[in-house]
Every structure is written in structure tokens, then in C-alpha cells.
PDB file of N, CA and C in Angstrom:
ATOM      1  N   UNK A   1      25.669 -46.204  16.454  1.00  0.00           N
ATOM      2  CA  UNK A   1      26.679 -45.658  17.338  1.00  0.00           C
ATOM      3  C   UNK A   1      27.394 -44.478  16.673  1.00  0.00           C
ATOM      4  N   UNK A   2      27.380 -44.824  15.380  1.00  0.00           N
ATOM      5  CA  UNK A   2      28.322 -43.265  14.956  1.00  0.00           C
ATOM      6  C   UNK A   2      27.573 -42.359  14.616  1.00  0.00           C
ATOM      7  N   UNK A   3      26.020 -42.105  14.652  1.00  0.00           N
ATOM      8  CA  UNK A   3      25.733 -41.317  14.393  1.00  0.00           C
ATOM      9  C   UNK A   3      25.299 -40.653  16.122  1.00  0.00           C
ATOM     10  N   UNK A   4      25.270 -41.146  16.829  1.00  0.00           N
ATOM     11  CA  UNK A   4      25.498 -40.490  18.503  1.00  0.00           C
ATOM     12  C   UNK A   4      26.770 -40.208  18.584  1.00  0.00           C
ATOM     13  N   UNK A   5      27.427 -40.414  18.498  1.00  0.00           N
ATOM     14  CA  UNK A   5      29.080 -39.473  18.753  1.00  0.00           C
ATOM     15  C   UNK A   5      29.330 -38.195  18.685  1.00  0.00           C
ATOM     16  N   UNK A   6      28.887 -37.888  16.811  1.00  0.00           N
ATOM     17  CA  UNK A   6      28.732 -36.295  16.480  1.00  0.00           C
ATOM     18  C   UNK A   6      28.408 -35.715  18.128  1.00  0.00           C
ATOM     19  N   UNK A   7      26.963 -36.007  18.036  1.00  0.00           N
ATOM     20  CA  UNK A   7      25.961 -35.931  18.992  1.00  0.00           C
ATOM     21  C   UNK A   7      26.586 -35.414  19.949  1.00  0.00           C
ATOM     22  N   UNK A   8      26.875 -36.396  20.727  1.00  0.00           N
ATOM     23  CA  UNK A   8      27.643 -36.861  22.131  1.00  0.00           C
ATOM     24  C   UNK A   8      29.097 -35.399  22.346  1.00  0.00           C
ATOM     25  N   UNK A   9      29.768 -35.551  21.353  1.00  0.00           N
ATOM     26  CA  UNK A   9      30.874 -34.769  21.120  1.00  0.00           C
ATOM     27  C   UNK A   9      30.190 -33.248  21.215  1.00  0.00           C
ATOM     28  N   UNK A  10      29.527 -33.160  20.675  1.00  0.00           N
ATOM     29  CA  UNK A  10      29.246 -31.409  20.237  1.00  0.00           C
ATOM     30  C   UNK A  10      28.203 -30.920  21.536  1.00  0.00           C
ATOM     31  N   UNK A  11      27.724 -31.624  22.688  1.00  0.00           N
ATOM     32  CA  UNK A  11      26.965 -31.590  24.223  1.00  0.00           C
ATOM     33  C   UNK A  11      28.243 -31.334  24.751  1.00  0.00           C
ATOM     34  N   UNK A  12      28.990 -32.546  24.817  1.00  0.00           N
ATOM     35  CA  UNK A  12      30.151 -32.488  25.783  1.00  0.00           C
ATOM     36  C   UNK A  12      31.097 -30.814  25.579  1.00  0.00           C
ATOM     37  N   UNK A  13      31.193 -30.396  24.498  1.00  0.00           N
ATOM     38  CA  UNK A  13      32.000 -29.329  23.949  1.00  0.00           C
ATOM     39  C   UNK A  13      30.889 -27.801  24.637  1.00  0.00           C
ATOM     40  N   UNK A  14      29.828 -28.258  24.476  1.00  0.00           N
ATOM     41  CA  UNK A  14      28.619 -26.963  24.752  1.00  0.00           C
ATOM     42  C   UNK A  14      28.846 -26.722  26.310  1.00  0.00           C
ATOM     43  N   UNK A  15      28.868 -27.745  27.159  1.00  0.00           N
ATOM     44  CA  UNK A  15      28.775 -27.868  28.604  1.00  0.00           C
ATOM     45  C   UNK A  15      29.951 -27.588  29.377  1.00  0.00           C
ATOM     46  N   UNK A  16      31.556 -28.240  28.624  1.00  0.00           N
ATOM     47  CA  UNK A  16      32.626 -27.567  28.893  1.00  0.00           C
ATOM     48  C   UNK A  16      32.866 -26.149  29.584  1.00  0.00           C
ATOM     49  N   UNK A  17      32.750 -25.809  28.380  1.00  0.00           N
ATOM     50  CA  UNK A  17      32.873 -24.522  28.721  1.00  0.00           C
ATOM     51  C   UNK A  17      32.239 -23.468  29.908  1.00  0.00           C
ATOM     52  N   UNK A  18      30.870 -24.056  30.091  1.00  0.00           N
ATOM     53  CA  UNK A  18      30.716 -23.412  30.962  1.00  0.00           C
ATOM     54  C   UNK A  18      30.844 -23.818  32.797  1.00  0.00           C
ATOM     55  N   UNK A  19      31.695 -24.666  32.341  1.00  0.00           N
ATOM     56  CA  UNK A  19      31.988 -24.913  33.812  1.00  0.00           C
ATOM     57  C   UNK A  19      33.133 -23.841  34.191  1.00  0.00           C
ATOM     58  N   UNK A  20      33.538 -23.502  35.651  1.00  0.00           N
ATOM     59  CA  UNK A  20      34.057 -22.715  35.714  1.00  0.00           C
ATOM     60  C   UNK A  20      35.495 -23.109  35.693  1.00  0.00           C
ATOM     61  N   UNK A  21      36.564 -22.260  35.326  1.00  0.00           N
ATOM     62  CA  UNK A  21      38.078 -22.685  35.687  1.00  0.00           C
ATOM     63  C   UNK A  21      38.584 -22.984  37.016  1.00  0.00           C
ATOM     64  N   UNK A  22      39.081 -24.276  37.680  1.00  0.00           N
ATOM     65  CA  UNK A  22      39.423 -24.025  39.113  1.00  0.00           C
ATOM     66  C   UNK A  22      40.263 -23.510  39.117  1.00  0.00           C
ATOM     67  N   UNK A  23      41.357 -22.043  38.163  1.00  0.00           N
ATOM     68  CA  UNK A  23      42.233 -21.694  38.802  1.00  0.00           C
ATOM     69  C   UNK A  23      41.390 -20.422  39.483  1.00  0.00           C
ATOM     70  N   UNK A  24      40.108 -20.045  38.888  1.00  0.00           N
ATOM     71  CA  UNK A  24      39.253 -18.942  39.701  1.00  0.00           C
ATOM     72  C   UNK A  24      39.076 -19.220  41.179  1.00  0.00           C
ATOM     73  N   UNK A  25      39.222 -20.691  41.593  1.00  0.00           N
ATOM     74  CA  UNK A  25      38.883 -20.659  42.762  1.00  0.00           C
ATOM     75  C   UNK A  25      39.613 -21.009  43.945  1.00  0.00           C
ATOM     76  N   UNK A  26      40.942 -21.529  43.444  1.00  0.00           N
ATOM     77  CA  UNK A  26      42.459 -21.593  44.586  1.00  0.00           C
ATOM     78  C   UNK A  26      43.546 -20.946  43.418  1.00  0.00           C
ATOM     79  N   UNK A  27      44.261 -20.309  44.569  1.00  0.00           N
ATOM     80  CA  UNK A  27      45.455 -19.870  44.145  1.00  0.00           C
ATOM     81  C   UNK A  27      46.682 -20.387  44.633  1.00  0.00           C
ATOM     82  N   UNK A  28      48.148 -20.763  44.545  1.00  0.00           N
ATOM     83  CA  UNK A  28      48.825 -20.812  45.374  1.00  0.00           C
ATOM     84  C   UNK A  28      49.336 -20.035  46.177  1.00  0.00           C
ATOM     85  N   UNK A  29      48.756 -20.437  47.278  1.00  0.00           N
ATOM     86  CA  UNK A  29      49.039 -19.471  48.501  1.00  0.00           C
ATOM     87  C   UNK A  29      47.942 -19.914  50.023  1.00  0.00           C
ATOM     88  N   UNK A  30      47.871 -19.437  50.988  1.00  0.00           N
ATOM     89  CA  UNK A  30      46.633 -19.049  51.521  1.00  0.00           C
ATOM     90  C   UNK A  30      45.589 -18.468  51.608  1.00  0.00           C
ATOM     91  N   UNK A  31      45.542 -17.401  51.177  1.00  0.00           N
ATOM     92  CA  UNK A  31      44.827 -16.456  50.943  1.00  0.00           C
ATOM     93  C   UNK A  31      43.732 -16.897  49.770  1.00  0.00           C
ATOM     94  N   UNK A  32      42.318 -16.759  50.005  1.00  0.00           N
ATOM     95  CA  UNK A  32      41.275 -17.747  49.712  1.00  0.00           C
ATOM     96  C   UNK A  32      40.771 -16.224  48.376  1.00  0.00           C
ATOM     97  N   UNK A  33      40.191 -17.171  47.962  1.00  0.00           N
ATOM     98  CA  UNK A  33      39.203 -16.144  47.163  1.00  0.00           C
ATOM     99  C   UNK A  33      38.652 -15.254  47.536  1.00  0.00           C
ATOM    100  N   UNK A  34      37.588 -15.510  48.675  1.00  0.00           N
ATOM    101  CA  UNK A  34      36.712 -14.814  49.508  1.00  0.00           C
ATOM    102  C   UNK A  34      38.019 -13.419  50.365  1.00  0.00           C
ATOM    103  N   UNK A  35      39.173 -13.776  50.742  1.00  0.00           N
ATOM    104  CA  UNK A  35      39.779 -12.979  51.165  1.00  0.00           C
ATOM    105  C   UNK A  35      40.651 -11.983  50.398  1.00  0.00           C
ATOM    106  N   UNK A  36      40.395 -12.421  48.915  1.00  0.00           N
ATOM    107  CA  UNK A  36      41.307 -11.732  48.058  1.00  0.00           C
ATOM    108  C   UNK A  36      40.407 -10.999  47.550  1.00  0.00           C
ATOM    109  N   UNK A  37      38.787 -10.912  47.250  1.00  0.00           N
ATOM    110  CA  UNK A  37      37.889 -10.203  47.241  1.00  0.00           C
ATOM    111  C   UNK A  37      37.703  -8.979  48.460  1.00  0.00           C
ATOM    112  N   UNK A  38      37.870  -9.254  49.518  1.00  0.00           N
ATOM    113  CA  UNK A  38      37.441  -8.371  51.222  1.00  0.00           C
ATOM    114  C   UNK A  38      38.476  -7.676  50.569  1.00  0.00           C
ATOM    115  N   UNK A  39      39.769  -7.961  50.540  1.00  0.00           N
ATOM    116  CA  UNK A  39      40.854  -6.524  50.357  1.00  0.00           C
ATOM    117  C   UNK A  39      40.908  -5.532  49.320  1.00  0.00           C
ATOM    118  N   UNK A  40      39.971  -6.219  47.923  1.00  0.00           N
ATOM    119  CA  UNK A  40      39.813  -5.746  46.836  1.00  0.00           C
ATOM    120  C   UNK A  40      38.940  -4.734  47.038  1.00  0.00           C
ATOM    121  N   UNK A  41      38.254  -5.037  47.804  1.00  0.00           N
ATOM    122  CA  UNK A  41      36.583  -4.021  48.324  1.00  0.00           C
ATOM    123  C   UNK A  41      37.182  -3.203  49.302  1.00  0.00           C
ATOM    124  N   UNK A  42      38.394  -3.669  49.938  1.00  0.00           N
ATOM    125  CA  UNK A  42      38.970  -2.414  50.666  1.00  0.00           C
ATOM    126  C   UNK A  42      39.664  -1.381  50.131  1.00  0.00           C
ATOM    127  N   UNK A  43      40.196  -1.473  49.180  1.00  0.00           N
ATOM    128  CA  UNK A  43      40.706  -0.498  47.657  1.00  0.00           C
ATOM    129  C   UNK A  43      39.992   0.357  47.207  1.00  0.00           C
ATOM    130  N   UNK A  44      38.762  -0.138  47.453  1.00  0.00           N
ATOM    131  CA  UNK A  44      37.949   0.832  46.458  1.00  0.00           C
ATOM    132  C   UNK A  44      36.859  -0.071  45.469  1.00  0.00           C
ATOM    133  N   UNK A  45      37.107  -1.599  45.396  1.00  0.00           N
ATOM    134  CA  UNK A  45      36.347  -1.894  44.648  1.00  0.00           C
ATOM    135  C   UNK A  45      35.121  -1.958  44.201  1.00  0.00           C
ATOM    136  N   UNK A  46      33.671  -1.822  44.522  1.00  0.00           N
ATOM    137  CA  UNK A  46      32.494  -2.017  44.621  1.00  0.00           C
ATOM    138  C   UNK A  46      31.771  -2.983  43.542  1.00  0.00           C
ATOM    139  N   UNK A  47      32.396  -3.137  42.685  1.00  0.00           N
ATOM    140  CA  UNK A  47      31.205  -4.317  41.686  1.00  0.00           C
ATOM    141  C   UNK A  47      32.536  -5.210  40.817  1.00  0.00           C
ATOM    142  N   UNK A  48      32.681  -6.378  41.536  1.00  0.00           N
ATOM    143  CA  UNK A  48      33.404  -7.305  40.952  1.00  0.00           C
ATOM    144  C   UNK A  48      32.781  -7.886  39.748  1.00  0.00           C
ATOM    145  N   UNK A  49      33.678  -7.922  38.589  1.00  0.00           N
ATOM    146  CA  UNK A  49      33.381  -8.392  37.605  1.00  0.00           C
ATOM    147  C   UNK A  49      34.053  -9.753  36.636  1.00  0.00           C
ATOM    148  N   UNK A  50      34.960  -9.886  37.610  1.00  0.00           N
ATOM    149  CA  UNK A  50      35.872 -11.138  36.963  1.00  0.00           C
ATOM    150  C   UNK A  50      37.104 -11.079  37.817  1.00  0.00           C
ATOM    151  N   UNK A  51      37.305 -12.633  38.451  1.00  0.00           N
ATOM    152  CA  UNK A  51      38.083 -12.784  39.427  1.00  0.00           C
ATOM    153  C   UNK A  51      38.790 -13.845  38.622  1.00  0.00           C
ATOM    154  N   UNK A  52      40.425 -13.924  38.756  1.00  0.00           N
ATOM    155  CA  UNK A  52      41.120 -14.942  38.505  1.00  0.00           C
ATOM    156  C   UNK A  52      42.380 -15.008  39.118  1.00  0.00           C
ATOM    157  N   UNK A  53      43.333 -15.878  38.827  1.00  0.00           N
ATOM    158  CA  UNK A  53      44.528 -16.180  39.940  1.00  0.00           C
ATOM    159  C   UNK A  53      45.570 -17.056  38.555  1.00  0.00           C
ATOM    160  N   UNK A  54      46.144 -16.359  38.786  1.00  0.00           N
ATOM    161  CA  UNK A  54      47.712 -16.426  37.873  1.00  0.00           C
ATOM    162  C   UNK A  54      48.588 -16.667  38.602  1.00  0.00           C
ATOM    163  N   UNK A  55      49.479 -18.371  38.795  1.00  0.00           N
ATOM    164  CA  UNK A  55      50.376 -18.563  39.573  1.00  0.00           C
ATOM    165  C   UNK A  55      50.204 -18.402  41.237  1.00  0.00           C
ATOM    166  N   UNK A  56      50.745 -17.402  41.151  1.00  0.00           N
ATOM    167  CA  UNK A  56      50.242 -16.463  43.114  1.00  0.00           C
ATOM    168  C   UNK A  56      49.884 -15.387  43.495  1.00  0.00           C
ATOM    169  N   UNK A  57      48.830 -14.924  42.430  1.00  0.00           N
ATOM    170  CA  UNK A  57      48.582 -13.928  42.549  1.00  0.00           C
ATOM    171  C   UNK A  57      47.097 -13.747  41.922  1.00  0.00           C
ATOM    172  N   UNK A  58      46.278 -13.521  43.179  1.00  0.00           N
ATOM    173  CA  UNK A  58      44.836 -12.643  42.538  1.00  0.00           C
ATOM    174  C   UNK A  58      44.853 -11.527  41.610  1.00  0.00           C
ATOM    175  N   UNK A  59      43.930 -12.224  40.472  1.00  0.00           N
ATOM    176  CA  UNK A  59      43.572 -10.504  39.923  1.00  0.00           C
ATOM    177  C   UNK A  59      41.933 -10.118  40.226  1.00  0.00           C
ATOM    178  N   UNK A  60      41.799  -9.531  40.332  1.00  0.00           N
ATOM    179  CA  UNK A  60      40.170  -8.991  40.630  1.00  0.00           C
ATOM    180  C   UNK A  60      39.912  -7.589  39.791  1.00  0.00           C
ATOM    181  N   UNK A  61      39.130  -7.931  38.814  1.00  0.00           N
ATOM    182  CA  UNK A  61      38.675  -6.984  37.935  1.00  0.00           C
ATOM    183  C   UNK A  61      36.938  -6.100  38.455  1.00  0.00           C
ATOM    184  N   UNK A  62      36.997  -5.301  38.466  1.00  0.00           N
ATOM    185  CA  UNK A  62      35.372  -4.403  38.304  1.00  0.00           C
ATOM    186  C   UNK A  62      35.264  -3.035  38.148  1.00  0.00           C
ATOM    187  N   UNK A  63      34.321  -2.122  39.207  1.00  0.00           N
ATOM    188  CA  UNK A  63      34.440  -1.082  38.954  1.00  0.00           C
ATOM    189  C   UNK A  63      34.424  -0.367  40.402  1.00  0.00           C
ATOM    190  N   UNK A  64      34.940   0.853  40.375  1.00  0.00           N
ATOM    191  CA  UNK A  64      34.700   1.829  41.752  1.00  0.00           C
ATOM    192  C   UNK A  64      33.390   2.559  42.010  1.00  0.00           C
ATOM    193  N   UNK A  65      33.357   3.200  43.198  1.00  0.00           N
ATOM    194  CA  UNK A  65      32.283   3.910  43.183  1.00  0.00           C
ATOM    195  C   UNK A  65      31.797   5.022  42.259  1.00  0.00           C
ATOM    196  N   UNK A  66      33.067   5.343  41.269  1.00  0.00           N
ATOM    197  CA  UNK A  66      32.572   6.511  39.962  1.00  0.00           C
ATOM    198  C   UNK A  66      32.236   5.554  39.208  1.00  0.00           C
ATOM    199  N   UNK A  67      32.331   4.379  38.809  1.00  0.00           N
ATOM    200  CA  UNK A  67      32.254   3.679  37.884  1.00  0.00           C
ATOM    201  C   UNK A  67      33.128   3.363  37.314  1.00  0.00           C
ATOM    202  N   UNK A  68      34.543   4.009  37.558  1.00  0.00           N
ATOM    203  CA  UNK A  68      35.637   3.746  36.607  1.00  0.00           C
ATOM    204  C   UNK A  68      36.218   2.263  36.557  1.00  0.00           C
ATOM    205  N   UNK A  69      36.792   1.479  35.376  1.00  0.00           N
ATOM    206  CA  UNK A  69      37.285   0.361  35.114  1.00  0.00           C
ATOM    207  C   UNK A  69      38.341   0.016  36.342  1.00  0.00           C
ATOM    208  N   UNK A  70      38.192  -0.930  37.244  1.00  0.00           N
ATOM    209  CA  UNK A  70      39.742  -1.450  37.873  1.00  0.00           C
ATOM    210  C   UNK A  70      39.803  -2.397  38.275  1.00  0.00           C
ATOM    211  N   UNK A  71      41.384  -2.772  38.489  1.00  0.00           N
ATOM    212  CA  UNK A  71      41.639  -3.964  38.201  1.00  0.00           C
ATOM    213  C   UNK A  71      42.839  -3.598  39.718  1.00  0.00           C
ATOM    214  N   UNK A  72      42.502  -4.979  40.645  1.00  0.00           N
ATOM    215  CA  UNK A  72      43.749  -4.941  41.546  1.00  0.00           C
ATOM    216  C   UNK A  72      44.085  -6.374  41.581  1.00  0.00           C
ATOM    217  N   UNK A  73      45.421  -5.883  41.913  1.00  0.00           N
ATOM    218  CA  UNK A  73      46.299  -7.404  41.637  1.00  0.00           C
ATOM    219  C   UNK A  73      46.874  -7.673  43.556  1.00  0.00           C
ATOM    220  N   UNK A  74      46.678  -9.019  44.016  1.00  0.00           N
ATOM    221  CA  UNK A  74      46.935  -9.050  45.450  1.00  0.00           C
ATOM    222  C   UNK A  74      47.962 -10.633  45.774  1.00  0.00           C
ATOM    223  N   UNK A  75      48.278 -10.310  46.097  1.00  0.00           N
ATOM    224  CA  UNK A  75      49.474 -11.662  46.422  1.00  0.00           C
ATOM    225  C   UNK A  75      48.592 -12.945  47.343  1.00  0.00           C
ATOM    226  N   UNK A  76      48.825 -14.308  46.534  1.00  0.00           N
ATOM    227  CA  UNK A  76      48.085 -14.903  47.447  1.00  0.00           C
ATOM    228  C   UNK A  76      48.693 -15.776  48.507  1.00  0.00           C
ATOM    229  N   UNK A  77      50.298 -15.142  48.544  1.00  0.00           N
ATOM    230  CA  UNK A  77      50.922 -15.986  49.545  1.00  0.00           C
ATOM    231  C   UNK A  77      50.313 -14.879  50.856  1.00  0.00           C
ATOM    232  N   UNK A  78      50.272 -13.540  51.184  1.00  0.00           N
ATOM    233  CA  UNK A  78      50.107 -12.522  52.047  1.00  0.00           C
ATOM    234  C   UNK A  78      49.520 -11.732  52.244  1.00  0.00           C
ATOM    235  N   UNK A  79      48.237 -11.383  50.746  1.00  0.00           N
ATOM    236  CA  UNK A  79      46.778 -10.871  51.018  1.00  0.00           C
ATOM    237  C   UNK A  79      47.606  -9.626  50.708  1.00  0.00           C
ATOM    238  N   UNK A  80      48.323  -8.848  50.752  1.00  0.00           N
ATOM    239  CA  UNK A  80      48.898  -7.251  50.325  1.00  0.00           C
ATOM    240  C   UNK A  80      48.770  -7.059  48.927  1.00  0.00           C
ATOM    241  N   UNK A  81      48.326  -5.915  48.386  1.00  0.00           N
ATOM    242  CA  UNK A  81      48.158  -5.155  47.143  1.00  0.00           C
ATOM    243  C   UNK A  81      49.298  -5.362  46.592  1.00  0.00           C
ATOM    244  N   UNK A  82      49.269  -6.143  45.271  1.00  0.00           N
ATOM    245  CA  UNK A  82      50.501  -5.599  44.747  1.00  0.00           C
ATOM    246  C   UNK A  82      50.259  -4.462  43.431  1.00  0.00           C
ATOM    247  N   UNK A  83      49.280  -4.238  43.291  1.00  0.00           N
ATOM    248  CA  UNK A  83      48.774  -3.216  42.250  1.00  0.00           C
ATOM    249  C   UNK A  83      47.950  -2.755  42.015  1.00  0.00           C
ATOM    250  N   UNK A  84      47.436  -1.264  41.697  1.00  0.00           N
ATOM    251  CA  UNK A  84      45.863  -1.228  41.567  1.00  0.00           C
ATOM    252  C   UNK A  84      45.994  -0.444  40.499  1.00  0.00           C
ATOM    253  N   UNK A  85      45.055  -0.588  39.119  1.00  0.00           N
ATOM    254  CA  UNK A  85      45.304  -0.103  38.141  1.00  0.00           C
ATOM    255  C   UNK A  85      43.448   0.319  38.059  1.00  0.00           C
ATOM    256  N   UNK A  86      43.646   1.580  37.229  1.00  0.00           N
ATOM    257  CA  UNK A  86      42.363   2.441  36.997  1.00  0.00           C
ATOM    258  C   UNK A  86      42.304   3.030  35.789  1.00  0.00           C
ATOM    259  N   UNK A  87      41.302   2.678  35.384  1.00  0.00           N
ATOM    260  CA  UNK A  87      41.249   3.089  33.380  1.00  0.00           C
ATOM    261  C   UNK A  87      39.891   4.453  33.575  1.00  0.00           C
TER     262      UNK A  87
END
């Protein structure tokens, strides 16, 4: 038995991780993932690269049609922009 534990322990630790975070996939609010993406793509977004939700608020990271880095931030009580940042 103790030499399956190591074992056991260091699978469980590998597999963790790649499950996804459920705060990626509800936010508090209404406003769904899928809808905090549609407005992101209405900005300008074209290639999402990392979506997450802080408290009440979507962030949606990717790139525009030049390619440039951006990141918009959208409220998930009301679906409105609260920021769009461009590197």
C-alpha cells in the first residue's frame, strides 16, 4: 500500500491540473460565456485565446484582425464593455 500512494498521489497531481477552472465557465451574473465571447467578437476580437471571469466580470484575451494583442473586459451582470485594452 505505501508504495501505491507515491503512485496514486503524483496521477492525481498530473490530471488536476488539467481540468479546467469552473470560474472559466460561470461568472456572477447572467451573462454566459458564450455571450461574453459574441460581444468580444463584436469589438474587434477574432482569435480568442484565454477566457476567464474574475468576480463579475469577463476577461477575454486574443488577437484582432492586425494581429495585435487584446484583451476586453465585459460585465457579467449586463454584457457592456467595460474595457478594451490593445498592446
Amino acid at each position: 500500500m505505501y508504495r501505491t500512494l507515491p503512485a496514486a498521489l503524483l496521477a492525481l497531481g498530473l490530471i488536476l491540473p488539467a481540468w479546467p477552472a469552473a470560474a472559466d465557465e460561470t461568472c456572477r451574473g447572467p451573462v454566459s460565456r458564450a455571450q461574453a465571447e459574441a460581444v468580444a467578437r463584436g469589438a474587434g476580437l477574432v482569435r480568442i485565446t484565454d477566457v476567464d471571469c474574475d468576480d463579475d466580470e469577463w476577461e477575454i484575451e486574443g488577437q484582432d484582425a492586425r494581429g495585435r494583442e487584446m484583451e476586453v473586459e465585459i460585465s457579467a451582470a449586463d454584457g457592456r464593455i467595460l474595457e478594451i485594452e490593445r498592446d
